[in-house]
Protein backbone atom coordinates (compact mmCIF):
# COMPACT_ATOMS: atom_id res chain seq x y z
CA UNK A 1 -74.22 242.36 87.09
CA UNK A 2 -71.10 241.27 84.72
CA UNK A 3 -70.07 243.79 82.95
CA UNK A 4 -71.23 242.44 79.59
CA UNK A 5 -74.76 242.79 80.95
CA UNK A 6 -73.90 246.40 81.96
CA UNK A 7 -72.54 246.98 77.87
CA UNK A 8 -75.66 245.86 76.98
CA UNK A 9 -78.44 247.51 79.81
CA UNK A 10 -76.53 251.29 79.72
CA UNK A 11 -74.46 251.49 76.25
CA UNK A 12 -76.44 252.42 73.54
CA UNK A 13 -76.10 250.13 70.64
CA UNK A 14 -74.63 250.42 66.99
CA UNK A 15 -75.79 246.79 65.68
CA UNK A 16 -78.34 243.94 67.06
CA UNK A 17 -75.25 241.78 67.27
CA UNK A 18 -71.96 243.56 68.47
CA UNK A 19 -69.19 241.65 69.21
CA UNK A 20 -68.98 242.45 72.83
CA UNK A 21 -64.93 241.49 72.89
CA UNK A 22 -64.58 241.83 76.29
CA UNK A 23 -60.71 243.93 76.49
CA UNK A 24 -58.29 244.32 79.42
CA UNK A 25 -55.61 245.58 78.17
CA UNK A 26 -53.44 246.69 74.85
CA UNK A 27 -49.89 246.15 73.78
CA UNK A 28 -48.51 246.83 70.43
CA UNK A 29 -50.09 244.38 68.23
CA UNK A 30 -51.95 242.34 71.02
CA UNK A 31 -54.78 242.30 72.81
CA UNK A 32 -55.77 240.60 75.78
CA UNK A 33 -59.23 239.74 77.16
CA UNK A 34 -60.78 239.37 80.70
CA UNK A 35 -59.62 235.73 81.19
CA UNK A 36 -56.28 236.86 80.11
CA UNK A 37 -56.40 235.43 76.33
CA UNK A 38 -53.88 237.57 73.47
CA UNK A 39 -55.43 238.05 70.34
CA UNK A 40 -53.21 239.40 67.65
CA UNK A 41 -55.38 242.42 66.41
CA UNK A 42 -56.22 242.86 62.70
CA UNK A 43 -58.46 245.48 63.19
CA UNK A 44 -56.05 248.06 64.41
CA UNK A 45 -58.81 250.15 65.38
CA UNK A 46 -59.99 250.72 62.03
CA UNK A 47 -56.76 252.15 60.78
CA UNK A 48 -56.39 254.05 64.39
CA UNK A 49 -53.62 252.04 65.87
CA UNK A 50 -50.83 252.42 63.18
CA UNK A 51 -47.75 252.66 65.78
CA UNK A 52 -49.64 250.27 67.62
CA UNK A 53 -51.45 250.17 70.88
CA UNK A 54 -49.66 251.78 74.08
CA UNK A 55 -46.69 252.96 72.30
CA UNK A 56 -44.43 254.13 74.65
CA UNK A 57 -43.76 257.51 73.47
CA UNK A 58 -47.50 257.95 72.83
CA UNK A 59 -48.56 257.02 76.55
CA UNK A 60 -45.55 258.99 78.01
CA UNK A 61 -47.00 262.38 76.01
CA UNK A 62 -50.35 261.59 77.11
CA UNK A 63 -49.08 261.53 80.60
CA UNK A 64 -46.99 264.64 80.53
CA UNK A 65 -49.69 266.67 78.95
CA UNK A 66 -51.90 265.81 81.52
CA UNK A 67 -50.18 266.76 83.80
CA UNK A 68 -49.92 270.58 82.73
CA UNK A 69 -53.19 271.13 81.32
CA UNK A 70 -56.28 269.94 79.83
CA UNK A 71 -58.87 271.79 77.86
CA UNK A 72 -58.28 275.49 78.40
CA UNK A 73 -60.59 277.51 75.63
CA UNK A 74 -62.42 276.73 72.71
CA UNK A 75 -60.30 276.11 69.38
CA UNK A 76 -58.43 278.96 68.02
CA UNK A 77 -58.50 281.21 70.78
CA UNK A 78 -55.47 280.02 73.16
CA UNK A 79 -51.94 279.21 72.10
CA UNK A 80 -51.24 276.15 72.94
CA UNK A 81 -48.47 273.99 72.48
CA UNK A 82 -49.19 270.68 71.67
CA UNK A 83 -51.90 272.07 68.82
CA UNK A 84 -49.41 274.37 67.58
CA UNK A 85 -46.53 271.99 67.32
CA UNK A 86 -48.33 269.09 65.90
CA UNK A 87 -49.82 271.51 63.26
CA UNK A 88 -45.96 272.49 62.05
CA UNK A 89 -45.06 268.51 62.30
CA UNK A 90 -47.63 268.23 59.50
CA UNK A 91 -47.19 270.97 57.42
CA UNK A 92 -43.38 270.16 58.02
CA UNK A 93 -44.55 266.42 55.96
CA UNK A 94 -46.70 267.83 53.86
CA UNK A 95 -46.48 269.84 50.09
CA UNK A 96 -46.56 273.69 50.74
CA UNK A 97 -50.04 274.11 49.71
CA UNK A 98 -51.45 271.88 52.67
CA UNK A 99 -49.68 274.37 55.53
CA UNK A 100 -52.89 274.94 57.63
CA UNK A 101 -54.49 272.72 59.95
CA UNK A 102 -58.03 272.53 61.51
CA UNK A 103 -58.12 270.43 64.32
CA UNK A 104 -61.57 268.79 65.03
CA UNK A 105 -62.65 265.74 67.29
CA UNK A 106 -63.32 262.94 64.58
CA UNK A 107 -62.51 262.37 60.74
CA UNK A 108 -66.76 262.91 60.45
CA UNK A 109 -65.69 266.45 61.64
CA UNK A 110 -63.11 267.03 59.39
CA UNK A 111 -64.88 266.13 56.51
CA UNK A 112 -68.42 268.74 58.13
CA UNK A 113 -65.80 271.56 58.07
CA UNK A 114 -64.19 270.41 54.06
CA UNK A 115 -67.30 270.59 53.28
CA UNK A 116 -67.95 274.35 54.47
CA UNK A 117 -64.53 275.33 53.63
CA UNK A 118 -65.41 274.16 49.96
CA UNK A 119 -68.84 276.00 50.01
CA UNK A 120 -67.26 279.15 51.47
CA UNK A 121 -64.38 279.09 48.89
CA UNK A 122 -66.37 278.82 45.66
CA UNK A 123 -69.71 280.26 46.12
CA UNK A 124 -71.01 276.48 44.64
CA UNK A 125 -73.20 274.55 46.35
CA UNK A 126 -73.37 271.36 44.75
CA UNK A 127 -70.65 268.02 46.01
CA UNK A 128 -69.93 264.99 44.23
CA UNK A 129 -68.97 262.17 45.86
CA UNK A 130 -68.83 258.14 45.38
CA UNK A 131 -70.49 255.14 45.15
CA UNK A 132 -69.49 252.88 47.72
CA UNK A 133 -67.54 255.87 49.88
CA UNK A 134 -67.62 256.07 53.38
CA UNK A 135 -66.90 259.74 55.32
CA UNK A 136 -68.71 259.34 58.46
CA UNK A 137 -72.61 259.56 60.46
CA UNK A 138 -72.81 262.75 60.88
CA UNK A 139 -75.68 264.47 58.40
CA UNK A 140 -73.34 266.27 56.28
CA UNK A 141 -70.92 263.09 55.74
CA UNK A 142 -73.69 261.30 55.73
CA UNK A 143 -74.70 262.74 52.77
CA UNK A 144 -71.87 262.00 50.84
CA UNK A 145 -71.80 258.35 51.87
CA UNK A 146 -72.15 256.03 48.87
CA UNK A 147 -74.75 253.78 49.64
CA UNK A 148 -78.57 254.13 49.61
CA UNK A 149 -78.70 251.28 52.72
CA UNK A 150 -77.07 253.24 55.19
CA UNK A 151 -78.57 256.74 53.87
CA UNK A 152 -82.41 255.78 53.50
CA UNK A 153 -83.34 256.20 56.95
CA UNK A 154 -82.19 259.16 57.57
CA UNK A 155 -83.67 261.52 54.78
CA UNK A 156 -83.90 264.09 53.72
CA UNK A 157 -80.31 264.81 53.65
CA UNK A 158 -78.04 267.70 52.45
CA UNK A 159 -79.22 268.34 49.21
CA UNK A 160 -77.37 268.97 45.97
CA UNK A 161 -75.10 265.90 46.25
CA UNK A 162 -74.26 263.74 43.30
CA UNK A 163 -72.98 260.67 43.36
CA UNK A 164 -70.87 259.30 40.81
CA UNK A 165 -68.17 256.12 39.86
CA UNK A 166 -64.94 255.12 41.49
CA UNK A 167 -62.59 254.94 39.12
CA UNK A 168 -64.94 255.60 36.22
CA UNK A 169 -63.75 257.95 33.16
CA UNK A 170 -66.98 258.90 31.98
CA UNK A 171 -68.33 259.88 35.32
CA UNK A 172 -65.78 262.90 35.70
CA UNK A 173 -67.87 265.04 33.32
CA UNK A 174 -69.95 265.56 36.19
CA UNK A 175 -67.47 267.92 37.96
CA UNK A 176 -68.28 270.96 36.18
CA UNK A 177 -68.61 274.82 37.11
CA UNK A 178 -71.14 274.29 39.44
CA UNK A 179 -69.21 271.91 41.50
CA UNK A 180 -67.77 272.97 45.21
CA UNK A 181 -65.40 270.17 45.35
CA UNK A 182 -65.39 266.07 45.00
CA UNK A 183 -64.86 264.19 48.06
CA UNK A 184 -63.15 260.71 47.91
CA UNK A 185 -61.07 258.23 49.81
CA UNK A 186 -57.73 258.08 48.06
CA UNK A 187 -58.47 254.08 48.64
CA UNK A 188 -61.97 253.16 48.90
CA UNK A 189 -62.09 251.26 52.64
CA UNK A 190 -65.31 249.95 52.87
CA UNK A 191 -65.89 249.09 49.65
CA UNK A 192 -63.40 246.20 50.22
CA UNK A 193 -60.17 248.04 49.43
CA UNK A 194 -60.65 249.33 45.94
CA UNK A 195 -57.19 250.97 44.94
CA UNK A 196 -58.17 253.90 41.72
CA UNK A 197 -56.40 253.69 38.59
CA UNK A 198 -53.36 256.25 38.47
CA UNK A 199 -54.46 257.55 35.39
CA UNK A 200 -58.03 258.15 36.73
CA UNK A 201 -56.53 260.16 39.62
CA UNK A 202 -54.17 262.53 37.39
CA UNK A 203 -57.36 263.07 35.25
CA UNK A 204 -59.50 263.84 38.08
CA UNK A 205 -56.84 266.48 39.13
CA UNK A 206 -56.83 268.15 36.20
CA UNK A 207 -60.53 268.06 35.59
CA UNK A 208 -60.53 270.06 39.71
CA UNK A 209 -58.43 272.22 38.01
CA UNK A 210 -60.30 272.73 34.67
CA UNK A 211 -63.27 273.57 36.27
CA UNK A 212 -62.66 275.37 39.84
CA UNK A 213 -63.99 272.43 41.64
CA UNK A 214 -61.85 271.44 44.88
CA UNK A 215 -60.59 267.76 45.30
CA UNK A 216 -61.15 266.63 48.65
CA UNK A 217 -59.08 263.70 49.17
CA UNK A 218 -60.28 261.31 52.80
CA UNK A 219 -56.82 259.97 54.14
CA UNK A 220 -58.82 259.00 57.54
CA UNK A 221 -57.76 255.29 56.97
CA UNK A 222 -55.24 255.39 54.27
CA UNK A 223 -53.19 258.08 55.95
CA UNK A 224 -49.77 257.84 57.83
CA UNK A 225 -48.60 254.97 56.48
CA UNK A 226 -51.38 252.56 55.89
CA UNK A 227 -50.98 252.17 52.13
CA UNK A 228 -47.06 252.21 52.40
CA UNK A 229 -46.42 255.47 51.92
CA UNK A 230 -46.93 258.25 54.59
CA UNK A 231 -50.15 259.95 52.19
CA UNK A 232 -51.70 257.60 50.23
CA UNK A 233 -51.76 260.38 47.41
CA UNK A 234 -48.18 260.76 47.02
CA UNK A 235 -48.65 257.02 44.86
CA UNK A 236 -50.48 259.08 42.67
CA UNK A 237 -48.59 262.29 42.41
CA UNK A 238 -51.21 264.54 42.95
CA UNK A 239 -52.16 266.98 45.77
CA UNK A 240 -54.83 267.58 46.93
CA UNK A 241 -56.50 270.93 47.70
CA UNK A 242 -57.97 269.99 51.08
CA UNK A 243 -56.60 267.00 52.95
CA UNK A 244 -59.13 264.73 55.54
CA UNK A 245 -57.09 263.16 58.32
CA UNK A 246 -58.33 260.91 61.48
CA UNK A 247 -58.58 257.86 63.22
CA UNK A 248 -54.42 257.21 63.06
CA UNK A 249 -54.20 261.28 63.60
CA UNK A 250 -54.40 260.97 67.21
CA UNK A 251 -52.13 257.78 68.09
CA UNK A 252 -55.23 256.68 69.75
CA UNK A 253 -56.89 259.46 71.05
CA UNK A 254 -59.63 260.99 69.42
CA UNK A 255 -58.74 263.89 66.54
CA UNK A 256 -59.48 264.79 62.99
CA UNK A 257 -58.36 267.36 61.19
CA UNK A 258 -59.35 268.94 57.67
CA UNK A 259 -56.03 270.66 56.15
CA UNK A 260 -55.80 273.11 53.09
CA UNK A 261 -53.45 276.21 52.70
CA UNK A 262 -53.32 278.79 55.28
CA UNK A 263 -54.82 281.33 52.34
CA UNK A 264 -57.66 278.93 51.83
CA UNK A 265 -58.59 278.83 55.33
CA UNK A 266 -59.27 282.25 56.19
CA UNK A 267 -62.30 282.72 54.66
CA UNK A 268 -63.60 280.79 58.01
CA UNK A 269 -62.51 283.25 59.74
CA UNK A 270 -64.63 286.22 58.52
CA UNK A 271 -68.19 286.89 57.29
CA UNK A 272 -69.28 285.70 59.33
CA UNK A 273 -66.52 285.61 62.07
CA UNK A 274 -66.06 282.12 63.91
CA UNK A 275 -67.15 280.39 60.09
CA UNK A 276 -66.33 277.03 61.98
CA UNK A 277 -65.83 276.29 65.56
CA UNK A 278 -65.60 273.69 68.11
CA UNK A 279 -64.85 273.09 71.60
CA UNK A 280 -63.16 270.55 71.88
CA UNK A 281 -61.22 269.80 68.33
CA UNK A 282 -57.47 270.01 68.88
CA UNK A 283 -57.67 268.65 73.14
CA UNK A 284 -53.88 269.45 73.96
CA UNK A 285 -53.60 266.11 75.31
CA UNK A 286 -54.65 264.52 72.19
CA UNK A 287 -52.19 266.74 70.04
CA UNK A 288 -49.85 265.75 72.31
CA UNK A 289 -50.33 262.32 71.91
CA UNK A 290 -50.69 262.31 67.92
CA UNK A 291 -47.31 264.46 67.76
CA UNK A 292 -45.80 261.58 69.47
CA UNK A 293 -46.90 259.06 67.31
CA UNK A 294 -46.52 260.90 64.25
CA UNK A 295 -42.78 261.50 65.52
CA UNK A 296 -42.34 257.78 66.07
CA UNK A 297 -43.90 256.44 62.81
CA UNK A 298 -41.04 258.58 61.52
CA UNK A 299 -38.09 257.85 63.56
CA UNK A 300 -38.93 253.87 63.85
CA UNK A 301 -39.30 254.21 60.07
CA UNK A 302 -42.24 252.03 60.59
CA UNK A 303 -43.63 253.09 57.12
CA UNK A 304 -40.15 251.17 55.05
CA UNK A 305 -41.51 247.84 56.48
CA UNK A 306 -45.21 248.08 55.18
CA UNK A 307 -44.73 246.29 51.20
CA UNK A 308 -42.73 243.54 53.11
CA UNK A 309 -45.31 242.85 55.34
CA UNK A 310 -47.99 243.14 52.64
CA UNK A 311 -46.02 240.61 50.49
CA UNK A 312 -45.93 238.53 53.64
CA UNK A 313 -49.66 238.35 54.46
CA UNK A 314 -50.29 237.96 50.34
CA UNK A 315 -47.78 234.95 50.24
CA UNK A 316 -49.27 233.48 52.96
CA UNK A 317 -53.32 233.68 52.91
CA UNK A 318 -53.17 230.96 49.48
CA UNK A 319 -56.90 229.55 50.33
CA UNK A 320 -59.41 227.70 47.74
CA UNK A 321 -62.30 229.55 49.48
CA UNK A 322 -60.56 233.47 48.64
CA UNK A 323 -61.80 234.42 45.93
CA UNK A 324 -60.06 237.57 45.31
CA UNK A 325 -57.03 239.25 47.99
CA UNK A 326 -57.05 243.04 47.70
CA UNK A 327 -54.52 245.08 49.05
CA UNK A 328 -52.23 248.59 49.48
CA UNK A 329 -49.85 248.47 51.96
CA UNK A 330 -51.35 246.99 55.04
CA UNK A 331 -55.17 247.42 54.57
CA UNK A 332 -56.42 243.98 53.07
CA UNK A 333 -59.71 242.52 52.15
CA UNK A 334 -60.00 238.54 51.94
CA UNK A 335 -63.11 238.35 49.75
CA UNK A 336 -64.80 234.98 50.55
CA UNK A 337 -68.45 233.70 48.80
CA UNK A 338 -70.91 235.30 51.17
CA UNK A 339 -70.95 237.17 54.81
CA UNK A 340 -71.89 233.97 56.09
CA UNK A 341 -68.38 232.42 55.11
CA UNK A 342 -66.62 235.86 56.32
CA UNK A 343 -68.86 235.55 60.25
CA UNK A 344 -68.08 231.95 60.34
CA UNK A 345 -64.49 232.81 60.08
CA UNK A 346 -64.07 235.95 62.34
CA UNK A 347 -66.12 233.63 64.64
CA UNK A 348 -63.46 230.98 65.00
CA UNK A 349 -60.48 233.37 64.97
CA UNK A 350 -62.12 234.67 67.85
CA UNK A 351 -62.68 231.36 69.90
CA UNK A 352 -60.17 228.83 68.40
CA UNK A 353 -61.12 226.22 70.65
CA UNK A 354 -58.28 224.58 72.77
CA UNK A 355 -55.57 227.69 71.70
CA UNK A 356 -54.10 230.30 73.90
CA UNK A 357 -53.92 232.78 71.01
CA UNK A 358 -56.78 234.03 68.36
CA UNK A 359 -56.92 236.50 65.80
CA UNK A 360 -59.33 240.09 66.46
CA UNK A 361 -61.01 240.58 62.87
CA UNK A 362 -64.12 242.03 61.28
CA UNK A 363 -65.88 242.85 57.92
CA UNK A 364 -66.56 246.06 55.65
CA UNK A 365 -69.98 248.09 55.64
CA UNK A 366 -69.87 247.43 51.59
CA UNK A 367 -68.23 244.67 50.91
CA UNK A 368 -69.40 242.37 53.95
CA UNK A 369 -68.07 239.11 52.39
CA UNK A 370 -64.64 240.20 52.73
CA UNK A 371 -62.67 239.75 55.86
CA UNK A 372 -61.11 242.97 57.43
CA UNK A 373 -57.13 242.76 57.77
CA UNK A 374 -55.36 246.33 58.55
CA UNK A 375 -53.52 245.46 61.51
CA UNK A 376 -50.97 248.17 63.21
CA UNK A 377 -48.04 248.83 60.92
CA UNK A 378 -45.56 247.30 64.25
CA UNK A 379 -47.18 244.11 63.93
CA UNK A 380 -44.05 241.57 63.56
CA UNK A 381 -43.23 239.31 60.83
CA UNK A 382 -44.02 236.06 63.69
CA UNK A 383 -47.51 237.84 64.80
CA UNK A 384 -48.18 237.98 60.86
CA UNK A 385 -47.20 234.36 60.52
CA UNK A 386 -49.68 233.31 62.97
CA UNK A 387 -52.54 235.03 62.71
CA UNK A 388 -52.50 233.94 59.22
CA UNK A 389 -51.98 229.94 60.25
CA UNK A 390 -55.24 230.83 62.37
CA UNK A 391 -56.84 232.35 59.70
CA UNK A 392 -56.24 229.48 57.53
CA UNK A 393 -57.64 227.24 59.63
CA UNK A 394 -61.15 229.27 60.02
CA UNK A 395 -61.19 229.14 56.32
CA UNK A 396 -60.90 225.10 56.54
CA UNK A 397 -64.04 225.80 59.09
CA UNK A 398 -65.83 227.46 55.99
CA UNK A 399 -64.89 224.44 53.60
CA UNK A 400 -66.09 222.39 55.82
CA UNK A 401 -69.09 223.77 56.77
């Protein structure tokens, strides 16, 4: 059997039509497929891949990590390096009050253990979240995710969650004294890249503040750089109480982490003792490997080069069939008329008949007729060039069609 047939026989499936891009191997921007094609990636990972794919100093920590150890003890019981050092890297590029770090697997995680941290910390039980937000599967982010569609199946769900209105004035009054904490993206991602308004933000802040309630803030994708600054919330000049990191966290390796102030977090630790816990959150090797790429985002000053790059894409994707570009930093959505249009399109960027070089795209769980674009913030001013001539010429497929 090809190994497409064994995807499909033994892997259990996420959609009745996955893309099934057949990979071989990774380099920076690039990807390459079984028959040896490059694809300049736009995908990124979803926001994973920020210092791109197989950075050196990234594979090289991998490498020496595993060669001293692997998992050793459940979280918080062993001191081990790469955790500990990676933690103080953060803290070290972060405002005092976000000094502690809980290391989990996933962003979903981080956001299961906000949550409780919240809960723990106020004596509320009621979270507010948004319309159109996305925090992960698991039942508690679940929960908070902003769209009946992708909830419905799955009731009943945590209860006393309240939805409410990115970006909406009025809706704020909601956060009262019986609110644990709002959780939102600092940029809504699958909505289709919906930046808030900087007044909305310092209002939000202060209503947190009025009424005890915790702001939450999910930097999973907007975080290290994405939005052209290292936090997306320093645009806004806020800070957050708890911070949600992921996907980008572990320079490819899998890691989350939910961040607040060391004070903050030891009410986990008592009453009951072990408040939070997991096995595997914090694997040295993918510390190791996030440190690294953390370390290199910095030193490469890869973060100076996002607005040109943005400007860049925005000059060049001038289309009759885009109806809107939205943008911050390098996370884009190219809104087109209908899904149709946006399939069509990742379709041929995919294939382009006859070339040697195609363009690695997708979509966005609430805004599906927009086209995905939040390549690795490496990708080069030549790769942007020509993955938007290909993505121009898909569009002409749409026009056409």
């Amino acid at each position: 059997m090809t190994e497409r047939q064994l995807f499909q026989q033994h892997l259990a499936p996420t959609s009745t039509e996955p893309m099934a891009f057949p990979v071989s191997r990774a380099k920076g921007a690039l990807l390459y497929n079984d028959t040896g094609k490059t694809f300049i990636d736009l995908i990124g990972g979803i926001s994973v891949c920020n210092v791109g794919h197989c950075h050196p100093r990234v594979v090289a920590a991998i490498r020496a990590q595993a060669a001293e150890y692997l998992h050793v003890m459940v979280y918080g019981e062993a001191v081990q390096s790469p955790q500990v050092q990676y933690a103080a890297l953060l803290a070290k590029h972060l405002p005092d009050t976000l000094d502690c770090v809980y290391f989990t697997n996933s962003g979903a995680e981080a956001v299961e253990g906000a949550m409780k941290l919240a809960k723990r910390l106020t004596g509320r039980t009621e979270i507010i979240a948004c319309h159109n937000s996305y925090h992960g599967s698991t039942q508690g982010a679940l929960s908070l995710l902003g769209d009946e569609y992708w909830r419905s199946a799955y009731r009943p769900l945590l209860p006393g969650i309240r939805h409410i209105r990115y970006n909406n004035q009025e809706d704020l009054a909601h956060i009262d004294v019986h609110t644990a904490c709002i959780v939102l993206e600092t940029v809504q991602a699958e909505a289709g890249v919906i930046a808030p308004d900087p007044a909305w933000m310092q209002a939000l802040r202060q209503r947190c503040s009025d009424t005890g309630a915790l702001l939450v803030l999910d930097e999973i994708q907007a975080g290290f750089g994405r939005t052209g600054s290292l936090w997306a919330f320093e645009q806004y000049n806020i800070i957050p109480d708890i911070l949600l990191l992921g996907k980008a966290l572990g320079g490819g390796m899998p890691l989350g982490a939910f961040i607040a102030s060391g004070v903050r977090m030891q009410v986990l630790a008592d009453k009951p003792v072990l408040g939070h816990i997991t096995t595997f959150g914090g694997h040295p090797v993918s510390c190791a490997a996030g440190k690294a790429a953390l370390e290199a985002l910095l030193d490469e000053q890869m973060v100076r080069a996002v607005p040109a790059k943005e400007r860049l894409f925005r000059d060049l994707l001038q289309h009759k069939t885009i109806k809107a570009l939205r943008s911050r930093g390098l996370m884009l959505a190219l809104e087109l008329d209908s899904y149709e249009q946006v399939k069509k399109a990742i379709n041929y960027c995919l294939n382009t008949p006859g070339e040697t070089t195609g363009v690695f795209t997708d979509w966005f769980l609430f805004a599906p007729n927009c086209i995905r674009l939040v390549p690795p913030l490496t990708i080069s001013e030549a790769e942007i060039k020509q993955a938007c001539t290909i993505l121009l010429a898909a569009l002409d497929q749409c026009v056409a069609a």
